[in-house]
PDB file of N, CA and C in Angstrom:
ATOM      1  N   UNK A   1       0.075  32.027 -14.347  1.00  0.00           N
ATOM      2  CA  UNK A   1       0.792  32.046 -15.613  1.00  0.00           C
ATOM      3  C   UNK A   1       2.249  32.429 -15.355  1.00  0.00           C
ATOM      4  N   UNK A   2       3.150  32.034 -16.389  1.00  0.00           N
ATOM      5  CA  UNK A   2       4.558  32.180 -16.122  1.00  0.00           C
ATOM      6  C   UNK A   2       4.919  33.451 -16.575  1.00  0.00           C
ATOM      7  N   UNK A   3       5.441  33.821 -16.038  1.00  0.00           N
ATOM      8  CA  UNK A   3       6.329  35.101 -16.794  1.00  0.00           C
ATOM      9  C   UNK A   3       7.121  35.049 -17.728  1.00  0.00           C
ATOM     10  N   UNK A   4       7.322  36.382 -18.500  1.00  0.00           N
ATOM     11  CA  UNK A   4       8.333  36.246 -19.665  1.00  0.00           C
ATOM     12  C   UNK A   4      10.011  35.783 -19.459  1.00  0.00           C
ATOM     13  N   UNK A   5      10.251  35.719 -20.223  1.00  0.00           N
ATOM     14  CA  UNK A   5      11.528  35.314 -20.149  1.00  0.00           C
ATOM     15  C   UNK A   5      12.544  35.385 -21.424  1.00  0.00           C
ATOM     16  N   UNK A   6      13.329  36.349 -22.130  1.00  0.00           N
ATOM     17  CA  UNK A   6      14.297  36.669 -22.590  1.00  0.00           C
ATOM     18  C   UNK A   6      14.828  35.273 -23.394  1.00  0.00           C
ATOM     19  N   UNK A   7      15.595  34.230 -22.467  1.00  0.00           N
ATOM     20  CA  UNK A   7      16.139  33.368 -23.353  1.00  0.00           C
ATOM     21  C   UNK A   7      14.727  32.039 -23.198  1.00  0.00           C
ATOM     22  N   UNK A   8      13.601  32.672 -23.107  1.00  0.00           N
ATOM     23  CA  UNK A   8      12.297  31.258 -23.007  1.00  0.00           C
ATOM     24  C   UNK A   8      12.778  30.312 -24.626  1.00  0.00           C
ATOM     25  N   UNK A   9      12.829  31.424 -25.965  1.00  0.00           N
ATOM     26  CA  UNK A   9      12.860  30.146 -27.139  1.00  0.00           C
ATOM     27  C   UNK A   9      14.211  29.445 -26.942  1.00  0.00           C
ATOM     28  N   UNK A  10      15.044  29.690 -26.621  1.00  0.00           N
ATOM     29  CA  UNK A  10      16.482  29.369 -26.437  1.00  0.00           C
ATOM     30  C   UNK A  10      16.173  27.942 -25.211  1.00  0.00           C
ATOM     31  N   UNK A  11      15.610  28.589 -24.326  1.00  0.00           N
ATOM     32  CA  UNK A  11      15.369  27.470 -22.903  1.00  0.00           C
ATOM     33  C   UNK A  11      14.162  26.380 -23.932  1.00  0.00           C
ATOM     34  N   UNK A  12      13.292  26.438 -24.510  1.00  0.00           N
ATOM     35  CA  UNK A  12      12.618  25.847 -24.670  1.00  0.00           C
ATOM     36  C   UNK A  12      13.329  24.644 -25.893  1.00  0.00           C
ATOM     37  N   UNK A  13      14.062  25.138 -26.810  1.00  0.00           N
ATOM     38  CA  UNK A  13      15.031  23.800 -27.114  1.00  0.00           C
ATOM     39  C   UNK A  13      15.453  22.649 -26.555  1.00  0.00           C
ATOM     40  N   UNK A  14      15.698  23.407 -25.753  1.00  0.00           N
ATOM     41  CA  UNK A  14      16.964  22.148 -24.984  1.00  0.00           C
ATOM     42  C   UNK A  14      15.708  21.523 -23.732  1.00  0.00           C
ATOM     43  N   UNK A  15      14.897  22.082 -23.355  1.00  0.00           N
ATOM     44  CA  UNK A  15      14.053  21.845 -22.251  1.00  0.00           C
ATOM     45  C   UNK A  15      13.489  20.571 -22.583  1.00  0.00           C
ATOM     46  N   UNK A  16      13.683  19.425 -21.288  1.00  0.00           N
ATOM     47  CA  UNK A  16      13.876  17.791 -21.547  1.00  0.00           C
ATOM     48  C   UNK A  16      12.597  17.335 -20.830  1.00  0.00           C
ATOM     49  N   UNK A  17      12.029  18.150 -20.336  1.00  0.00           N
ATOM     50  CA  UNK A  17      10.209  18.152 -19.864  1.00  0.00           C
ATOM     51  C   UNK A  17       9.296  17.699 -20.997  1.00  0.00           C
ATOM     52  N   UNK A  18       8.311  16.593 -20.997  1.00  0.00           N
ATOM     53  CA  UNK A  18       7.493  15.724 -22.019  1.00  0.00           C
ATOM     54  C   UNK A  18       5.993  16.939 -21.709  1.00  0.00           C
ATOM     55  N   UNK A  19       5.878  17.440 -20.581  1.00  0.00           N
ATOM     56  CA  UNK A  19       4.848  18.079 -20.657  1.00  0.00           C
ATOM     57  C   UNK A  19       4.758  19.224 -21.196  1.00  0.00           C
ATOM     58  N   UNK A  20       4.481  19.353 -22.866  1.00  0.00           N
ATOM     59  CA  UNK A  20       5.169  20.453 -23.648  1.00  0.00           C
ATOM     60  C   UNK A  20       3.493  21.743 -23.244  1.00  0.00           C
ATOM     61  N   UNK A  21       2.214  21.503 -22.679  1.00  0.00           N
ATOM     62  CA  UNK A  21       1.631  22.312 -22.706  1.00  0.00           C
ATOM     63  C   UNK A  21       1.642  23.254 -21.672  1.00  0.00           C
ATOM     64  N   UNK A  22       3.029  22.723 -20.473  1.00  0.00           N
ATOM     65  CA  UNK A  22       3.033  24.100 -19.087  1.00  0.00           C
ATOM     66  C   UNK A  22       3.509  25.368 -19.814  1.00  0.00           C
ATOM     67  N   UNK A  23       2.478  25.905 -18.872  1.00  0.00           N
ATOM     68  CA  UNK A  23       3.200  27.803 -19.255  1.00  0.00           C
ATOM     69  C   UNK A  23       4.004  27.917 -18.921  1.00  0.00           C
ATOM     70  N   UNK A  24       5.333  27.023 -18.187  1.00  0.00           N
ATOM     71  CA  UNK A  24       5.989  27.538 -17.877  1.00  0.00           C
ATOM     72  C   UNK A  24       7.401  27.212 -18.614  1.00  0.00           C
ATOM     73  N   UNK A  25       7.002  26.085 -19.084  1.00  0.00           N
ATOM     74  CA  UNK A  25       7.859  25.524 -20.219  1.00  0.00           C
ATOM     75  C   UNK A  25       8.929  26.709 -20.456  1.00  0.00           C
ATOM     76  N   UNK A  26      10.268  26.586 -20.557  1.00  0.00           N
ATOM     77  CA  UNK A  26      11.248  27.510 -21.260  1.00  0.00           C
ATOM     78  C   UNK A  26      11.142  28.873 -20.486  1.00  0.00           C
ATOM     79  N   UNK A  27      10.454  28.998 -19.275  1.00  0.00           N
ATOM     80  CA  UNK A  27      11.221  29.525 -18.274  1.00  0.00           C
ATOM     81  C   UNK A  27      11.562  28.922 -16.963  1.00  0.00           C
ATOM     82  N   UNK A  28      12.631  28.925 -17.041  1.00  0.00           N
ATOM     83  CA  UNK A  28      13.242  27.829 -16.550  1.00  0.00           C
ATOM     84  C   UNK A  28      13.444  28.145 -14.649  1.00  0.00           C
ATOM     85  N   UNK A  29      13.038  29.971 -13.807  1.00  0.00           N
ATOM     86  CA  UNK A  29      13.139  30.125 -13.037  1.00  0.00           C
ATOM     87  C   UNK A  29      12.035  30.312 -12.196  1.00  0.00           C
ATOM     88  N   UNK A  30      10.750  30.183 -13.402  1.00  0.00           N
ATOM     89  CA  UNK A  30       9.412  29.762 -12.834  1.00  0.00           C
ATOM     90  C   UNK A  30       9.297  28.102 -12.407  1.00  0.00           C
ATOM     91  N   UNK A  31       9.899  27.331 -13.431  1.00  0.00           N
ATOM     92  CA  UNK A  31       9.620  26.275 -13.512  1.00  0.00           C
ATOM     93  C   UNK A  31      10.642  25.939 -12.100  1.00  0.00           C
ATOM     94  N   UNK A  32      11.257  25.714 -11.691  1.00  0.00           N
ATOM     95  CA  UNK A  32      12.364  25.279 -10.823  1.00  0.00           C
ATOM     96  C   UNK A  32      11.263  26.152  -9.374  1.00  0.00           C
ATOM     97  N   UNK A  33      10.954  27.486  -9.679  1.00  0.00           N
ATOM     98  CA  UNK A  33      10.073  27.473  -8.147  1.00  0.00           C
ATOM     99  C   UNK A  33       8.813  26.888  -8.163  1.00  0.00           C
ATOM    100  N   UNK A  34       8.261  26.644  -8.794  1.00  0.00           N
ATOM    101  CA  UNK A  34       7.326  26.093  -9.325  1.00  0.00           C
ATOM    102  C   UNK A  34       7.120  24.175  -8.159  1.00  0.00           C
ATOM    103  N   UNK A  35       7.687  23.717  -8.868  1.00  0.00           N
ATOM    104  CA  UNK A  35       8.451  22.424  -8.284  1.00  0.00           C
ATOM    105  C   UNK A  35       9.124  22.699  -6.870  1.00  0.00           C
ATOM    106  N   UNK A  36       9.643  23.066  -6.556  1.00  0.00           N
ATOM    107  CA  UNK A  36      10.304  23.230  -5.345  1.00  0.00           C
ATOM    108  C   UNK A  36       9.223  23.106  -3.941  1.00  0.00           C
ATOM    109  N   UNK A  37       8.698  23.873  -4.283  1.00  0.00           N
ATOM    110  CA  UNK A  37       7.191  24.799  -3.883  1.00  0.00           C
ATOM    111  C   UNK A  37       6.510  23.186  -3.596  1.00  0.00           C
ATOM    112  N   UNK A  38       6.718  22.660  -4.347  1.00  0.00           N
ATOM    113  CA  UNK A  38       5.896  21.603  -4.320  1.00  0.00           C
ATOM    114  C   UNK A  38       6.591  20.200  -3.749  1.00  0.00           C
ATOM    115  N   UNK A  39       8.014  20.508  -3.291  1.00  0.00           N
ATOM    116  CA  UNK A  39       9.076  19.251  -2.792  1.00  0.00           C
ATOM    117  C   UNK A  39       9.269  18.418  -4.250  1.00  0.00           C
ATOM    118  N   UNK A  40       9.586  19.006  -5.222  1.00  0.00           N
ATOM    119  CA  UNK A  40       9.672  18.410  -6.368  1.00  0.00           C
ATOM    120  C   UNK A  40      10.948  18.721  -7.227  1.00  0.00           C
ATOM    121  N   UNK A  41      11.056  18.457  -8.305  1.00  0.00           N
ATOM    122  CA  UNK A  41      12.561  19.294  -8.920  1.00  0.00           C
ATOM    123  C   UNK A  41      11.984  18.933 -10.144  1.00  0.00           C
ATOM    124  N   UNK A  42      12.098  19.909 -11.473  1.00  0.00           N
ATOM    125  CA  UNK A  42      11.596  20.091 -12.515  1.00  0.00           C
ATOM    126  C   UNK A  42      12.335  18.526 -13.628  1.00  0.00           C
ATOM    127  N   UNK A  43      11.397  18.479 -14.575  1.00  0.00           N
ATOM    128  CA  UNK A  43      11.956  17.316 -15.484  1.00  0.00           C
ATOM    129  C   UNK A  43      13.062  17.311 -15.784  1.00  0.00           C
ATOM    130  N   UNK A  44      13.536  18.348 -16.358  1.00  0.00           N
ATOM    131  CA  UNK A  44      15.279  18.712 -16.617  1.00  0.00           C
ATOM    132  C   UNK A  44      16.182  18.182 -16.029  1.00  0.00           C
ATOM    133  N   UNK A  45      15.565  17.112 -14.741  1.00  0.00           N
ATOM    134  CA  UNK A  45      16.693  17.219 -13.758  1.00  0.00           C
ATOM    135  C   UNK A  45      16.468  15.638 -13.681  1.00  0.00           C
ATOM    136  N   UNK A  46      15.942  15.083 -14.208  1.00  0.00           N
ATOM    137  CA  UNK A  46      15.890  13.919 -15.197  1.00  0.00           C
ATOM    138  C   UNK A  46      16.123  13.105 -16.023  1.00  0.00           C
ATOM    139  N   UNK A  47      16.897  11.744 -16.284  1.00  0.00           N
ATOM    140  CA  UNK A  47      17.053  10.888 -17.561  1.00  0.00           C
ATOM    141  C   UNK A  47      15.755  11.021 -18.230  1.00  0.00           C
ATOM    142  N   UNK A  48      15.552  10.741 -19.433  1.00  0.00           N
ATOM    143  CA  UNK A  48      14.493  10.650 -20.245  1.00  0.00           C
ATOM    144  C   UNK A  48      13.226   9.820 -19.203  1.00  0.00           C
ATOM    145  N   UNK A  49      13.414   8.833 -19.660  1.00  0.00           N
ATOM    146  CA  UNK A  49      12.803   7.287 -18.801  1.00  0.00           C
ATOM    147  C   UNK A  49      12.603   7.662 -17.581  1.00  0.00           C
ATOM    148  N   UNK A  50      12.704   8.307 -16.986  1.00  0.00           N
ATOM    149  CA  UNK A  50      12.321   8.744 -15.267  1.00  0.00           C
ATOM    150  C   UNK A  50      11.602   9.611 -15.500  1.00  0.00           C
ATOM    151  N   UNK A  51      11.700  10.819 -16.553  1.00  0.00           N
ATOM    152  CA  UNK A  51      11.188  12.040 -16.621  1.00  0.00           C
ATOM    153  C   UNK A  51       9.772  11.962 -17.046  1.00  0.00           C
ATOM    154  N   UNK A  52       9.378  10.829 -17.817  1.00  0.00           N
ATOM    155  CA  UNK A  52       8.173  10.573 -18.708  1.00  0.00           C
ATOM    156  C   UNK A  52       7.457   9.583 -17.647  1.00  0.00           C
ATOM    157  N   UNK A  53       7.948   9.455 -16.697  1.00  0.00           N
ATOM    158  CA  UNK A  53       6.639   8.704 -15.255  1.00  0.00           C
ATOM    159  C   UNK A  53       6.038  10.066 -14.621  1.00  0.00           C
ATOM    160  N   UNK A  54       6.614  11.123 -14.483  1.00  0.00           N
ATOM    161  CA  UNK A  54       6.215  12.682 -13.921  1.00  0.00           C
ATOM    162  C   UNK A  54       6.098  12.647 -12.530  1.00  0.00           C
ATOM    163  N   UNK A  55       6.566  11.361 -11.813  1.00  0.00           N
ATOM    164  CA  UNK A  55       6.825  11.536 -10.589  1.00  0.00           C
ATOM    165  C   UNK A  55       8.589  12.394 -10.513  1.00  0.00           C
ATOM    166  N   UNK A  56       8.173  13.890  -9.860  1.00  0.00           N
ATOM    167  CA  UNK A  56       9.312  14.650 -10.038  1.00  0.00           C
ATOM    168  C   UNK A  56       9.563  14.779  -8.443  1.00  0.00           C
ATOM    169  N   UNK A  57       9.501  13.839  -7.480  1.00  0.00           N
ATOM    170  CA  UNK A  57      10.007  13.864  -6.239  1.00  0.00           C
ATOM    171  C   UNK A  57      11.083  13.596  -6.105  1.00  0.00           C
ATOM    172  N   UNK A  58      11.621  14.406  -4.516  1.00  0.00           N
ATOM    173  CA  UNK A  58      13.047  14.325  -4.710  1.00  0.00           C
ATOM    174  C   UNK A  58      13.530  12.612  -4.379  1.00  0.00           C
ATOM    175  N   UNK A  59      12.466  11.829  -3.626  1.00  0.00           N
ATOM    176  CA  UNK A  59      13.067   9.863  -3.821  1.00  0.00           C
ATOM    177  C   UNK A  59      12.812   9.808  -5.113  1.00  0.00           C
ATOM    178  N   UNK A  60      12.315   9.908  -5.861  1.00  0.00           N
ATOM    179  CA  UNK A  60      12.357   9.609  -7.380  1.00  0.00           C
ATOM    180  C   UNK A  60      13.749   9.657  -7.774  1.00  0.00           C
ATOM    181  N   UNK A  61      14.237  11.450  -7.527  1.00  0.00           N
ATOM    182  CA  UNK A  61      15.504  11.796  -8.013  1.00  0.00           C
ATOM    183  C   UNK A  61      16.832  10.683  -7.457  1.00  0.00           C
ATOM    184  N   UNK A  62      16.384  10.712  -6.028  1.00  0.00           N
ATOM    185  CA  UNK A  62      17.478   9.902  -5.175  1.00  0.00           C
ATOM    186  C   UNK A  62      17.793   8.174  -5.467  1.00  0.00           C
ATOM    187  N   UNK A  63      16.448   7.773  -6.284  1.00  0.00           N
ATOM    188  CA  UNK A  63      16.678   6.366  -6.658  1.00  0.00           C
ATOM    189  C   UNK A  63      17.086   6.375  -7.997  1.00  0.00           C
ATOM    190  N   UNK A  64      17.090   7.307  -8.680  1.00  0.00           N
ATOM    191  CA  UNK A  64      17.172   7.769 -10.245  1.00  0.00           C
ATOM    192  C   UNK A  64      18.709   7.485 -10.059  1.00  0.00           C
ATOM    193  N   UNK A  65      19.191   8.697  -9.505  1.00  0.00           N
ATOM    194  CA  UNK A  65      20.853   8.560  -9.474  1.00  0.00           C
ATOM    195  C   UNK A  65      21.428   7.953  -8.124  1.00  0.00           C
ATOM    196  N   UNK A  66      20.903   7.007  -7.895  1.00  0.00           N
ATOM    197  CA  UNK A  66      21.790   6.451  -6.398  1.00  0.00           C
ATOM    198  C   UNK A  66      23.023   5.520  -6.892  1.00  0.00           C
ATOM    199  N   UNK A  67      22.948   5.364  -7.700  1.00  0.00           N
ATOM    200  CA  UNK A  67      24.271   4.449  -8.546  1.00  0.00           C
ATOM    201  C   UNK A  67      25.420   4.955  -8.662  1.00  0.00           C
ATOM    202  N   UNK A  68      25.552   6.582  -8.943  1.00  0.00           N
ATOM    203  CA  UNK A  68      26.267   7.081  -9.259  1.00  0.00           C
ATOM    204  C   UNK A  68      27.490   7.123  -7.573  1.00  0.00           C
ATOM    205  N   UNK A  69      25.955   7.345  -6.630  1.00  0.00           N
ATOM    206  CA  UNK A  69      26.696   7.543  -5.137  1.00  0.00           C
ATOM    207  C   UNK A  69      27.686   5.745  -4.283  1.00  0.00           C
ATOM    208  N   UNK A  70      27.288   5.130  -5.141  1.00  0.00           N
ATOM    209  CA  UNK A  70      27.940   3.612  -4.458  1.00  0.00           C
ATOM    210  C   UNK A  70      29.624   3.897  -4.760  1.00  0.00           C
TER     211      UNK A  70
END
């Protein structure tokens, strides 16, 4: 389970993750080790449309924004 977190309702606004039932939802320093842990990077770090396939690998990320790098 995630730990508390101070600004969690504040983080949980803006939080761009479709999987609204993680505990970890709207803490945002569980969620980021969470993913990491796992060679992954949390939805947030995501366009919409990429974020809602839930492949959160970092080639996901790297083909997501490789446009930006040309």
């Amino acid at each position: 389970m995630a730990g508390s977190c101070a600004n969690k309702p504040r983080n949980t606004q803006f939080c761009a993750c479709t999987y609204t039932g993680c505990d970890k939802r709207g803490v945002c320093c569980d969620c980021l080790q969470y993913h990491l842990k796992s060679q992954q990077l949390p939805g947030c770090c995501f366009p919409p449309a990429a974020e809602k396939t839930y492949d959160r690998s970092f080639k996901k990320f790297v083909e997501t924004y490789k446009h930006l790098l040309d």
